[in-house]
C-alpha atoms as a PDB file:
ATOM      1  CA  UNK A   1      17.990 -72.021  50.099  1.00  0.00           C
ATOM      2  CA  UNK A   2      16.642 -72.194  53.666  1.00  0.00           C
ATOM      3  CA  UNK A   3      13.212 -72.597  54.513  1.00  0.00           C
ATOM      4  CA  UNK A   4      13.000 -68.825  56.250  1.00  0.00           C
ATOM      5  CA  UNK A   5      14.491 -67.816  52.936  1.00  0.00           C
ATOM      6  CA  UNK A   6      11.786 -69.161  50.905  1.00  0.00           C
ATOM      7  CA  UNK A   7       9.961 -66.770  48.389  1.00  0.00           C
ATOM      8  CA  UNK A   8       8.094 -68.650  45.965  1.00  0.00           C
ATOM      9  CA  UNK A   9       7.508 -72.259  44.643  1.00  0.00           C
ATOM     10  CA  UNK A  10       9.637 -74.205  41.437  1.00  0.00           C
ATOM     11  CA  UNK A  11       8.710 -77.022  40.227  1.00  0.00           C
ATOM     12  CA  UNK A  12       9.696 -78.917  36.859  1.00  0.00           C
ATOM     13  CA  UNK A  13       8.318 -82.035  35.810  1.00  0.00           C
ATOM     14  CA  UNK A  14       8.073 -84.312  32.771  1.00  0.00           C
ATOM     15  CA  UNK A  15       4.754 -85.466  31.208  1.00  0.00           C
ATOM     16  CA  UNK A  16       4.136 -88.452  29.311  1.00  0.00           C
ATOM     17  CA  UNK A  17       1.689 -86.565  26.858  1.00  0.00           C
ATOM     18  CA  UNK A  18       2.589 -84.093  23.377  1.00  0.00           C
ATOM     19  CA  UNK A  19       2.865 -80.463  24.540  1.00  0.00           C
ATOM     20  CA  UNK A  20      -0.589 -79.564  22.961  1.00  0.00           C
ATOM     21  CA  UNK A  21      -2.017 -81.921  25.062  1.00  0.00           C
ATOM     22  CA  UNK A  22      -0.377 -80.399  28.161  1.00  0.00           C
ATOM     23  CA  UNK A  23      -1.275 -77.230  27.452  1.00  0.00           C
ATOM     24  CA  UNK A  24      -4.872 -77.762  27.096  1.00  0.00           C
ATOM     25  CA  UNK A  25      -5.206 -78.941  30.065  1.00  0.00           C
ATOM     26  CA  UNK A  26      -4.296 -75.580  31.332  1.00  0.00           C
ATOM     27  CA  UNK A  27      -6.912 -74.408  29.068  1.00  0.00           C
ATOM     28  CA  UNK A  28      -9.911 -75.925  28.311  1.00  0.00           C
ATOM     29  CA  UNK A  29     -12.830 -75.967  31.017  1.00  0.00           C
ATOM     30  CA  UNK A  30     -13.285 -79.805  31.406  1.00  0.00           C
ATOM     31  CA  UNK A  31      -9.270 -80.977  31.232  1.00  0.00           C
ATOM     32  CA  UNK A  32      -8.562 -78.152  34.135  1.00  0.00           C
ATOM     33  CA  UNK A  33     -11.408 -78.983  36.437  1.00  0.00           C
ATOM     34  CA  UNK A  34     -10.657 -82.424  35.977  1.00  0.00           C
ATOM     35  CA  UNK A  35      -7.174 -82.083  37.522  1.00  0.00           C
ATOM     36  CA  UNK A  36      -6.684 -78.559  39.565  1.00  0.00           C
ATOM     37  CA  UNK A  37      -7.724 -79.315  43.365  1.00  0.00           C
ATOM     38  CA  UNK A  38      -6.080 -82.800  42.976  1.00  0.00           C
ATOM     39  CA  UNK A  39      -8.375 -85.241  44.268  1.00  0.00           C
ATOM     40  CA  UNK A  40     -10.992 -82.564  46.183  1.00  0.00           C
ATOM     41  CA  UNK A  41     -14.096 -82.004  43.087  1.00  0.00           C
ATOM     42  CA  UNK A  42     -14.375 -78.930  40.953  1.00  0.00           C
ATOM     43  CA  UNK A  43     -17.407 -78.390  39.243  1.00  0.00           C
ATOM     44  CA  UNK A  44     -17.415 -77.929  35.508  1.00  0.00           C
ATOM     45  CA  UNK A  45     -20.303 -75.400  36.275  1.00  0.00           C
ATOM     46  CA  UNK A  46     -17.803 -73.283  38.802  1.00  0.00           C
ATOM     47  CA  UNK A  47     -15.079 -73.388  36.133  1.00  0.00           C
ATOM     48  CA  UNK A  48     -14.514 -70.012  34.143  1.00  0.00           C
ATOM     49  CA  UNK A  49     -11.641 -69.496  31.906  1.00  0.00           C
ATOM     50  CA  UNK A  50     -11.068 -66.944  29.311  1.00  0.00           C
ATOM     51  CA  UNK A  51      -7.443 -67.648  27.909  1.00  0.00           C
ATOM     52  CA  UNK A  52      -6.760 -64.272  26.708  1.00  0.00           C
ATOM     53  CA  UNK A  53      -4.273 -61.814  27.748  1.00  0.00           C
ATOM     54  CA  UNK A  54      -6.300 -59.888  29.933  1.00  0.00           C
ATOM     55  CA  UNK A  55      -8.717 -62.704  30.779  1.00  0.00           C
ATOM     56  CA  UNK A  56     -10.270 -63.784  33.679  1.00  0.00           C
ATOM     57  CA  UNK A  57     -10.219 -67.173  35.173  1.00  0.00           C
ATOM     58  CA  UNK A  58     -12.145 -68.599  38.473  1.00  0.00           C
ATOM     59  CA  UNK A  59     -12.380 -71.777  39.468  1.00  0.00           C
ATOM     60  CA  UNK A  60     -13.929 -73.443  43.213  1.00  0.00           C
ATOM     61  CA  UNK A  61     -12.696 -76.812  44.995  1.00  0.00           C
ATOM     62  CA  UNK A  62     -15.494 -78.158  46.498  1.00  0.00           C
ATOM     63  CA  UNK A  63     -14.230 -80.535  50.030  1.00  0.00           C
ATOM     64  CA  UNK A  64     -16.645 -81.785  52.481  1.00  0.00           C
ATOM     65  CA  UNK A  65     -17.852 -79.175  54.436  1.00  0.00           C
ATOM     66  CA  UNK A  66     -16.074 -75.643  52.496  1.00  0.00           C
ATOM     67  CA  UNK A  67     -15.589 -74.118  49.138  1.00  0.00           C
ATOM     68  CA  UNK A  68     -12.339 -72.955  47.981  1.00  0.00           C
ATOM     69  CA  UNK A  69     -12.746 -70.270  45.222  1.00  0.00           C
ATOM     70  CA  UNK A  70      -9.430 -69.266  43.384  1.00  0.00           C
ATOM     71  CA  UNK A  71      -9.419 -66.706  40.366  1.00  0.00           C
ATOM     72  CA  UNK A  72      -6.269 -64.331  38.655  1.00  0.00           C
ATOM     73  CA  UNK A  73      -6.391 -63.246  35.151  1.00  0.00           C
ATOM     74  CA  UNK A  74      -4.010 -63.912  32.620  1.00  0.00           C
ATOM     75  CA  UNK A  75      -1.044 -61.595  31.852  1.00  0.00           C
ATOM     76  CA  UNK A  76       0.444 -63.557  29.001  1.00  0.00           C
ATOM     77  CA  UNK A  77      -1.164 -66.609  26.339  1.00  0.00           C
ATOM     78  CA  UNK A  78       1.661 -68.142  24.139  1.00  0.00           C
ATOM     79  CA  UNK A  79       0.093 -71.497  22.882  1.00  0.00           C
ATOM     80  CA  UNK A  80       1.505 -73.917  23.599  1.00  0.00           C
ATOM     81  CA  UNK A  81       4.607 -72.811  24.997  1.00  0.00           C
ATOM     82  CA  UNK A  82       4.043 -70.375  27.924  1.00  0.00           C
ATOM     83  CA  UNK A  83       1.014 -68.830  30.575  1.00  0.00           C
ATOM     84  CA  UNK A  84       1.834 -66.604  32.871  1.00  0.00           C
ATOM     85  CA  UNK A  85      -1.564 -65.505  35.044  1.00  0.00           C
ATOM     86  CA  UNK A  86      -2.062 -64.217  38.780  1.00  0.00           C
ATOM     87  CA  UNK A  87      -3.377 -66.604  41.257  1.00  0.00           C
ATOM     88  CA  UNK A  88      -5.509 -65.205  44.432  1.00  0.00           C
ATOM     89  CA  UNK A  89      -7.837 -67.186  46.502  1.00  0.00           C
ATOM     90  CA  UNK A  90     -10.593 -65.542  49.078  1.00  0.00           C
ATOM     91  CA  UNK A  91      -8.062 -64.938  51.815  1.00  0.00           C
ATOM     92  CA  UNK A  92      -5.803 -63.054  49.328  1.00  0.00           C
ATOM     93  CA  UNK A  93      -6.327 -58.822  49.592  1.00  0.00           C
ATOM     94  CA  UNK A  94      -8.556 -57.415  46.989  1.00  0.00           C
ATOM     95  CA  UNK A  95      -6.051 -54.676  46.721  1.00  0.00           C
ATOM     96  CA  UNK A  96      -3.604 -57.038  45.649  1.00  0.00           C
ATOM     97  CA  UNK A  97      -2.456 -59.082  42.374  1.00  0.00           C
ATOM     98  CA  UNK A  98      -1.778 -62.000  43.823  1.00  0.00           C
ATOM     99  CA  UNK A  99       0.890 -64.363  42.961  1.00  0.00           C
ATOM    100  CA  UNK A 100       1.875 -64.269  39.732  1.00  0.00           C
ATOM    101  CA  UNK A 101       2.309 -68.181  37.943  1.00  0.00           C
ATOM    102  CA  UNK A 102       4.555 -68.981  35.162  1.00  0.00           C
ATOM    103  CA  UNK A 103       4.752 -72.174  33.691  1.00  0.00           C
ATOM    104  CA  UNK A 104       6.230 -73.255  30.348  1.00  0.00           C
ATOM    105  CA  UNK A 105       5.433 -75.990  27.720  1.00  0.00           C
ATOM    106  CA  UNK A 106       8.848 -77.659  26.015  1.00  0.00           C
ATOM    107  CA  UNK A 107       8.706 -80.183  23.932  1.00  0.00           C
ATOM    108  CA  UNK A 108      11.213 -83.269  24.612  1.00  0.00           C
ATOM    109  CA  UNK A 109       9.537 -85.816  22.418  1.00  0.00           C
ATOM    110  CA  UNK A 110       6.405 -86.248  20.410  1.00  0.00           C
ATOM    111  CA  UNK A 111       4.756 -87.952  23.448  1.00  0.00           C
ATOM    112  CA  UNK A 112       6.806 -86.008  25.934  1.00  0.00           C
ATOM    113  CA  UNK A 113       6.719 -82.810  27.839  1.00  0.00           C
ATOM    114  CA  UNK A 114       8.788 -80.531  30.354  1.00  0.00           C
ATOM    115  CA  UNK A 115       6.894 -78.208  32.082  1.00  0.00           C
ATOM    116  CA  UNK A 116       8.278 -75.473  34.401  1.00  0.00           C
ATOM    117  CA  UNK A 117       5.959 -74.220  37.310  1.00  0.00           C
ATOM    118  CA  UNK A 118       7.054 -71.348  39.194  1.00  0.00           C
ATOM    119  CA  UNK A 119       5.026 -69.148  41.203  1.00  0.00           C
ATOM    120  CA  UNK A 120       5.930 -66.135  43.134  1.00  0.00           C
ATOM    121  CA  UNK A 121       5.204 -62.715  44.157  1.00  0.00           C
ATOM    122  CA  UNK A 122       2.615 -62.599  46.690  1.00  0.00           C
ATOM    123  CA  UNK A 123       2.412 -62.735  50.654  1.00  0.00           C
ATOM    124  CA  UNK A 124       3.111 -66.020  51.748  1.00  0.00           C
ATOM    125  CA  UNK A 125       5.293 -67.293  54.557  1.00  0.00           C
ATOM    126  CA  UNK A 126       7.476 -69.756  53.665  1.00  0.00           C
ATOM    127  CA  UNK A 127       5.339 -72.622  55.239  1.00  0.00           C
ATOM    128  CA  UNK A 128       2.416 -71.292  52.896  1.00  0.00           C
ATOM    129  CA  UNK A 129       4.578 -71.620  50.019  1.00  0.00           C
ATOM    130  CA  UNK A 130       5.233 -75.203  51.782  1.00  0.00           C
ATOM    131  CA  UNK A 131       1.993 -76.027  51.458  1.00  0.00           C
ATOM    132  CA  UNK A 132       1.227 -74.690  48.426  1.00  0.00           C
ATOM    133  CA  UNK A 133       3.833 -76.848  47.278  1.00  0.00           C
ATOM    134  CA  UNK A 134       2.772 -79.679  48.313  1.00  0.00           C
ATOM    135  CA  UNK A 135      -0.822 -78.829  47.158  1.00  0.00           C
ATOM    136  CA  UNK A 136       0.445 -78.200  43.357  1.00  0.00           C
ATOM    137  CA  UNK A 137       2.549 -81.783  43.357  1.00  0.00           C
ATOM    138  CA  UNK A 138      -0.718 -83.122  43.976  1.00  0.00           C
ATOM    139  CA  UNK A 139      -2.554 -81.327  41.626  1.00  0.00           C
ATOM    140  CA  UNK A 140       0.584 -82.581  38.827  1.00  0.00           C
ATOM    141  CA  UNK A 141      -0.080 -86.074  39.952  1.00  0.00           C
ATOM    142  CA  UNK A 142      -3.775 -85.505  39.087  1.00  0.00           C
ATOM    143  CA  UNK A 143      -3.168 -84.116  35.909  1.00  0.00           C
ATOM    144  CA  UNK A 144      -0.429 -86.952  34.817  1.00  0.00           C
ATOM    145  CA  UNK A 145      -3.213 -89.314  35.420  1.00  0.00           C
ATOM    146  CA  UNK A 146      -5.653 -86.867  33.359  1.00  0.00           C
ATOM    147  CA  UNK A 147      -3.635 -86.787  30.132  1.00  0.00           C
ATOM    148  CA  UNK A 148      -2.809 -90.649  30.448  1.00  0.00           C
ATOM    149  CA  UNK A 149      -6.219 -91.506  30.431  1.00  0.00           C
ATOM    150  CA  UNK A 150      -7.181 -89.466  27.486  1.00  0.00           C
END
C-alpha cells in the first residue's frame, strides 16, 4: 500500500499478559489512564468510561502547556474478546462519528495475548494516520509495561 493510499491504521501485537488482563486494561478507569497517552499524564479524575454498547467514554492527556480531550462511545462490548468504539478528539466535526476502532482479544497462551488494532473511517490524511500510528505504538509500549508490572 502506498502512503497516498493510506486509509486507516493496523496494528497486531503480542502481550505477555492472559487476555482478561488485556482486556481490562481497555476497560477499567485506572489500567486505561495508566497507559493511553503513552508517556504524556491522564488524570484518573478526567477518565470516564462506561463499557456498554451504547456507552460513552472520554478521556484528556494532559502535556505541558495543552489538554488533549478524546471521547467516542462504544458500538460493540464482547468481554474479553472484542471492542469496537468511535474515537474523536476536539478537532474532529461534531457532526461526525469519528473513527471507528476495532481491536480484538485472542488468546495464544495462558500468559499470552494477540491483539488486533485497527482503526478507520474518519478524515485523516495519510500522514495523520502516520502519526496516529506512531502515537498508538507508543501508547502499546505503555501498556506492555502496564500489565508487566501488575
Amino acid at each position: 500500500m502506498t502512503e497516498s493510499a493510506r486509509e486507516g491504521i493496523d496494528i497486531t501485537r503480542v502481550v505477555e499478559a492472559p487476555r482478561d488482563r488485556v482486556f481490562a486494561a481497555w476497560t477499567v478507569p485506572e489500567d486505561f489512564a495508566a497507559w493511553y497517552g503513552g508517556d504524556a499524564d491522564v488524570p484518573l479524575d478526567r477518565v470516564s468510561l462506561d463499557v456498554t454498547p451504547g456507552g460513552e467514554w472520554s478521556l484528556v492527556i494532559v502535556v505541558p502547556g495543552a489538554e488533549m480531550p478524546f471521547h467516542g462511545v462504544y458500538r460493540e462490548v464482547s468481554a474479553p474478546e472484542r471492542l469496537v468504539f468511535t474515537l474523536k478528539d476536539r478537532l474532529a466535526p461534531a457532526d461526525e462519528e469519528g473513527e471507528i476502532v476495532t481491536v480484538t482479544f485472542t488468546e495464544r497462551s495462558r500468559k499470552s495475548t494477540e491483539m488486533v488494532f485497527q482503526q478507520r473511517g474518519g478524515d485523516l490524511t495519510p500522514e495523520q494516520y502516520a502519526a496516529a500510528e506512531d502515537g498508538w505504538e507508543a501508547f502499546f509500549d505503555a501498556l506492555d509495561v502496564r500489565l508487566a508490572t501488575r
